[in-house]
C-alpha atoms as a PDB file:
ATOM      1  CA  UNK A   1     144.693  92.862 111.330  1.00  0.00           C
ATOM      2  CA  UNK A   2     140.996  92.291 112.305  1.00  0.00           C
ATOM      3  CA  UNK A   3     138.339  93.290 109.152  1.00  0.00           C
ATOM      4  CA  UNK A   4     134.770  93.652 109.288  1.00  0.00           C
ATOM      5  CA  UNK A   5     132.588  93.908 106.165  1.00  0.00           C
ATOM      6  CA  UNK A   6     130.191  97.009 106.799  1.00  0.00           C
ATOM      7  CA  UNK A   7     127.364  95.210 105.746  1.00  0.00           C
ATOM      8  CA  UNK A   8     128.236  92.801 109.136  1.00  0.00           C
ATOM      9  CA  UNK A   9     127.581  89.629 106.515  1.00  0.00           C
ATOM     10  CA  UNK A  10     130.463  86.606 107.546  1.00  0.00           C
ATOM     11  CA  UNK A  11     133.768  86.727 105.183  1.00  0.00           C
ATOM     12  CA  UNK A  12     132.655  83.903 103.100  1.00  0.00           C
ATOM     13  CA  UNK A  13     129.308  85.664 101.860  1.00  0.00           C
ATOM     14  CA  UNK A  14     130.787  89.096 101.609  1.00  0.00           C
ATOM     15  CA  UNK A  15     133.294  87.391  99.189  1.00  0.00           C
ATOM     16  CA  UNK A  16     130.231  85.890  97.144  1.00  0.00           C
ATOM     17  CA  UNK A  17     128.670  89.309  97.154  1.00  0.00           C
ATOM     18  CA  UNK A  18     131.500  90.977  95.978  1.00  0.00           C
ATOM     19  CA  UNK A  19     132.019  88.162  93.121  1.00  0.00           C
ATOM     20  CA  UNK A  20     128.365  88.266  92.031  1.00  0.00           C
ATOM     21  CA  UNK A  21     128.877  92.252  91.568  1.00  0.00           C
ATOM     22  CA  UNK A  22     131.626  91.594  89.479  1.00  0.00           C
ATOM     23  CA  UNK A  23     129.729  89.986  87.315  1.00  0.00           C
ATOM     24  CA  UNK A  24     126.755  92.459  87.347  1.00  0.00           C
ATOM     25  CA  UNK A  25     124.389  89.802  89.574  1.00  0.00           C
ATOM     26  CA  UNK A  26     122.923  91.631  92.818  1.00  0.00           C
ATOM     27  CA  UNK A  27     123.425  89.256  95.923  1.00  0.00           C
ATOM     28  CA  UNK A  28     119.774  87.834  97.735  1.00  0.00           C
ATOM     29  CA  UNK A  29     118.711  89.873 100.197  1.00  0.00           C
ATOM     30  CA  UNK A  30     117.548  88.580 103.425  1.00  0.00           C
ATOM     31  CA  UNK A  31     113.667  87.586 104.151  1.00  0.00           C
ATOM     32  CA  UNK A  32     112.208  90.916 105.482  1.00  0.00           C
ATOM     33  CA  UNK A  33     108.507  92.539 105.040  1.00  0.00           C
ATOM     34  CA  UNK A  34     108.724  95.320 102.538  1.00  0.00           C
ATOM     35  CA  UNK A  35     107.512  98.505 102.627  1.00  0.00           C
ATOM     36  CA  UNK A  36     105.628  99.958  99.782  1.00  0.00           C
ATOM     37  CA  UNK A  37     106.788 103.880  98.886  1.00  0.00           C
ATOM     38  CA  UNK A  38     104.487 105.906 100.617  1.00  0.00           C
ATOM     39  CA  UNK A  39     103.524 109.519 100.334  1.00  0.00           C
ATOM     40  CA  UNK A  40     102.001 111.273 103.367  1.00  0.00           C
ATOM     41  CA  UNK A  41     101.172 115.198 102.375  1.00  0.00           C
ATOM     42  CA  UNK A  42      98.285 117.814 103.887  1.00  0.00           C
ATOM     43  CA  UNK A  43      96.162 120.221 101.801  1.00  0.00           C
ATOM     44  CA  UNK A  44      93.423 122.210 102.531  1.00  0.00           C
ATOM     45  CA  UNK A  45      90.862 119.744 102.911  1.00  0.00           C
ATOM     46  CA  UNK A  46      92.860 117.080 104.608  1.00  0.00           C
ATOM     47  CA  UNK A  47      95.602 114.183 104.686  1.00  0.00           C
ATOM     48  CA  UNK A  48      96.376 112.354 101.843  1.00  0.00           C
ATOM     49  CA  UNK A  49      98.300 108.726 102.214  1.00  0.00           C
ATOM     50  CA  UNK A  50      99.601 107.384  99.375  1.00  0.00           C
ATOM     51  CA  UNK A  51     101.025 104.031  98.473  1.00  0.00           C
ATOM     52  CA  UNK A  52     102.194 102.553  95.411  1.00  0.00           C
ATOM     53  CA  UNK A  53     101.118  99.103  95.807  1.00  0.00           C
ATOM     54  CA  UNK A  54     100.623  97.368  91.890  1.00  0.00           C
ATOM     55  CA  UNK A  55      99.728  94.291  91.063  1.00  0.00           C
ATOM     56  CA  UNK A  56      97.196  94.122  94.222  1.00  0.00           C
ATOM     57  CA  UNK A  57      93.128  93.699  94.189  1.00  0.00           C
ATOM     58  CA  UNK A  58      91.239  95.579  96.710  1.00  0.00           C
ATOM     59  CA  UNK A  59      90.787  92.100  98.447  1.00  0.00           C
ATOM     60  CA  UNK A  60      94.960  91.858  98.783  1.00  0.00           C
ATOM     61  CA  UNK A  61      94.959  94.785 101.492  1.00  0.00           C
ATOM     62  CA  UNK A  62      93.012  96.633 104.431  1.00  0.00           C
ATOM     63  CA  UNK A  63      92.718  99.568 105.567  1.00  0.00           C
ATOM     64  CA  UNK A  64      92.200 100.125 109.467  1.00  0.00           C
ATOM     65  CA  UNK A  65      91.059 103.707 111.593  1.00  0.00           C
ATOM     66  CA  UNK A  66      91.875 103.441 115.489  1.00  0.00           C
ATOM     67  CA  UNK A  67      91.508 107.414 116.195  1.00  0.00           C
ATOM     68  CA  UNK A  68      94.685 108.761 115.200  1.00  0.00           C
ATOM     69  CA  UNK A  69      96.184 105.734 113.874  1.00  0.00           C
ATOM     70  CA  UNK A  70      95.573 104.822 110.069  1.00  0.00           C
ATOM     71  CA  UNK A  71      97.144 101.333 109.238  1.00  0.00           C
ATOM     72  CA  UNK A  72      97.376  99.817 106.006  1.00  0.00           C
ATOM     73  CA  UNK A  73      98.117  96.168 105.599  1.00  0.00           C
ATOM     74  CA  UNK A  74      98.041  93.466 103.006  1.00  0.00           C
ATOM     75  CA  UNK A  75     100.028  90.586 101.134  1.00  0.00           C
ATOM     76  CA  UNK A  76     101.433  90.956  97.457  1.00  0.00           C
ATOM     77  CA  UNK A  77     101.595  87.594  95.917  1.00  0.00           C
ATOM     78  CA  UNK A  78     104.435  86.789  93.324  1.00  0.00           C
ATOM     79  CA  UNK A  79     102.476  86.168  90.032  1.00  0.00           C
ATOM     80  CA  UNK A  80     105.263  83.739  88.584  1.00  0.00           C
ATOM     81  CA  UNK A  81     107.619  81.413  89.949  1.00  0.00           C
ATOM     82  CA  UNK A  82     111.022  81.787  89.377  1.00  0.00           C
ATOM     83  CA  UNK A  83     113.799  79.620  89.991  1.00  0.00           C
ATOM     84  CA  UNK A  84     117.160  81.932  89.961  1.00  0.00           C
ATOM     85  CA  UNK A  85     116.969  85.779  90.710  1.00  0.00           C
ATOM     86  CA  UNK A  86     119.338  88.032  88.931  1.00  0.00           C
ATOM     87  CA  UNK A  87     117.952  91.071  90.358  1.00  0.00           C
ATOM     88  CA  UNK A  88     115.025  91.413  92.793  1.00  0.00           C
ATOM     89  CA  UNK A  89     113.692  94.880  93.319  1.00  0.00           C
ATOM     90  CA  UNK A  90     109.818  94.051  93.327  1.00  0.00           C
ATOM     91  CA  UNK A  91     108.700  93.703  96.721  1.00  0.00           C
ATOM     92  CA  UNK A  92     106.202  90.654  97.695  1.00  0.00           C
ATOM     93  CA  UNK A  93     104.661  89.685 100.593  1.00  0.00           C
ATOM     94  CA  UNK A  94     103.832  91.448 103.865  1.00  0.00           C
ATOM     95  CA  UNK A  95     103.368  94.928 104.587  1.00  0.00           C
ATOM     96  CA  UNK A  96     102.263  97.060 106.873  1.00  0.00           C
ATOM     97  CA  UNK A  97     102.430 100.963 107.370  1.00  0.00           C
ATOM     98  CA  UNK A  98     101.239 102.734 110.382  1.00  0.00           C
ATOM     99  CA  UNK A  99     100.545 106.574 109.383  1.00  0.00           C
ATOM    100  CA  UNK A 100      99.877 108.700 112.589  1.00  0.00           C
ATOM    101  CA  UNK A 101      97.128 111.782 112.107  1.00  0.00           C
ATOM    102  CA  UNK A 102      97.169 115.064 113.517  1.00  0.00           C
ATOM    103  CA  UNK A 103      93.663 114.596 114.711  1.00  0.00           C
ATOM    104  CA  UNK A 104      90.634 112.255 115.322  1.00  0.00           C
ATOM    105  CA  UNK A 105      88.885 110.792 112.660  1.00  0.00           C
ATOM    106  CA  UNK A 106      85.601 109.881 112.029  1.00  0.00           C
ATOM    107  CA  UNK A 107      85.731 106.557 109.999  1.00  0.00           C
ATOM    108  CA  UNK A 108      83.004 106.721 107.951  1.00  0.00           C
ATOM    109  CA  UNK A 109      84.292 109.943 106.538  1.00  0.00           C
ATOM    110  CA  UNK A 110      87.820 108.228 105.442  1.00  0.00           C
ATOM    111  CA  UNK A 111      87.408 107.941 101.556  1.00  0.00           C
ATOM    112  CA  UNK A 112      89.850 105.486  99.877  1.00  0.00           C
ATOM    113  CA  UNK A 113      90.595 104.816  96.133  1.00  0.00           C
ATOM    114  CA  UNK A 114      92.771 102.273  94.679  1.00  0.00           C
ATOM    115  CA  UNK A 115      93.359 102.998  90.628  1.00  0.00           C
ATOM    116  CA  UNK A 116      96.779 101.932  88.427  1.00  0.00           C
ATOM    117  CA  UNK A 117      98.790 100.572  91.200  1.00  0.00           C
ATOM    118  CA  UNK A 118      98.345 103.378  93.559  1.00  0.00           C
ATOM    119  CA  UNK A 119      96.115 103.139  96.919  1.00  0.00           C
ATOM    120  CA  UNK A 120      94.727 106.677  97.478  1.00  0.00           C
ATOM    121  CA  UNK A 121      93.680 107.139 101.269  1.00  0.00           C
ATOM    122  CA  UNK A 122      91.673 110.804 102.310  1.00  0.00           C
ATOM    123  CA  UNK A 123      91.345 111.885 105.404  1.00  0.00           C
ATOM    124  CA  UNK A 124      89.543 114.745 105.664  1.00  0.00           C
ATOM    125  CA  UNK A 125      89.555 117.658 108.340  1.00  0.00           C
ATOM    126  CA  UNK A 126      87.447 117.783 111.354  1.00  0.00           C
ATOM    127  CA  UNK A 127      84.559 120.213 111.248  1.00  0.00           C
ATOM    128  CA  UNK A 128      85.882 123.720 112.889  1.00  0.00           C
ATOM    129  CA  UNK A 129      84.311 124.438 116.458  1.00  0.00           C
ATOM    130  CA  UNK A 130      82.442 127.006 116.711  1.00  0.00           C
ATOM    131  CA  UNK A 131      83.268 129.460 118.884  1.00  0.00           C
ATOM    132  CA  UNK A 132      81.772 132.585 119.855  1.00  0.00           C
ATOM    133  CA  UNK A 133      83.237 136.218 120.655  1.00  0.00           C
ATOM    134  CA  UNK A 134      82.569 137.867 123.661  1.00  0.00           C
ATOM    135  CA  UNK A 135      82.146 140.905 123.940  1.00  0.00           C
ATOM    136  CA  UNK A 136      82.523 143.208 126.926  1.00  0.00           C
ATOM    137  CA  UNK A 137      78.980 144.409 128.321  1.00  0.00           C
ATOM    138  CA  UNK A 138      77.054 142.192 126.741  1.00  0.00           C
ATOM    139  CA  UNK A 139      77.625 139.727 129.782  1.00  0.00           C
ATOM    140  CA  UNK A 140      75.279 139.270 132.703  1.00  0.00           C
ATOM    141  CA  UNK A 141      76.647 140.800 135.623  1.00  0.00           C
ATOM    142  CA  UNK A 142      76.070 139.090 139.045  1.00  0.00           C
ATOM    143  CA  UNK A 143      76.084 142.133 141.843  1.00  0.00           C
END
C-alpha cells in the first residue's frame, strides 16, 4: 500500500512535522516571498488599495503606476535575530502585489499614505467626458 502525505513533503519530514505538532511546535515553512494582506475596495471617489505592511519606513517599499497596473513592492527586514523558531507567522522579506485598475490613471493624481502599519494607496476616478445631447432639428441639414 502506496501513501502520499497531502502536503507532497518526503515520509521522513512529514513524520517530523507531525512530531513537532505533537508537541505544539509549527514545522519551518519553505523560503517563499510573502504577501502582505491586502484590501482592494471602490467608493465613490475611487479605488482604495490597502496593505498591512508594519514595521516598514516609507524608504522599505515603492509604489509604481504603468496605466492600469499599480504595483507595490518592498523588503521587510527582520529586526532581531533569532536562532530557533517556534512559530513564524510574521512575514519578512520580499513582496510584491500587482493590483489591476478598471481604468487609466494619471500618476500624479495617485495619493498614498502610510500611518500605523498600514500603506493607504487612492486612486481616484477619471474626470467624466462630457458629452452632449442631441437633439433632433437642431442639426444642420445638408440638402
Amino acid at each position: 500500500m502506496v501513501v502520499k502525505s497531502r502536503t507532497g513533503a518526503p515520509d521522513w519530514l512529514q513524520t517530523r512535522t507531525e512530531v513537532w505538532r505533537a508537541v505544539g511546535w509549527t514545522a519551518p515553512r519553505p523560503a517563499r516571498p510573502w504577501q502582505p494582506p491586502t484590501d482592494v475596495y471602490e467608493n465613490e471617489e475611487g479605488v482604495v488599495v490597502r496593505l498591512e505592511i508594519a514595521g516598514m519606513a516609507a524608504e522599505d517599499f515603492s509604489i509604481t503606476l504603468d496605466e492600469r497596473r499599480l504595483v507595490i513592492e518592498g523588503i521587510r527586514q527582520d529586526p532581531e535575530p533569532k536562532q530557533t523558531y517556534y512559530q513564524m507567522e510574521i512575514g519578512y522579506g520580499e513582496f510584491h502585489v500587482e493590483v489591476y485598475l478598471p481604468w487609466i490613471v494619471d500618476p500624479d493624481c495617485v495619493e498614498a499614505t502610510y500611518e500605523n502599519g498600514f500603506l493607504r494607496v487612492f486612486v481616484p476616478r477619471p474626470p467624466a467626458c462630457r458629452v452632449r445631447p442631441v437633439i433632433p432639428g437642431n442639426r444642420e441639414e445638408s440638402g
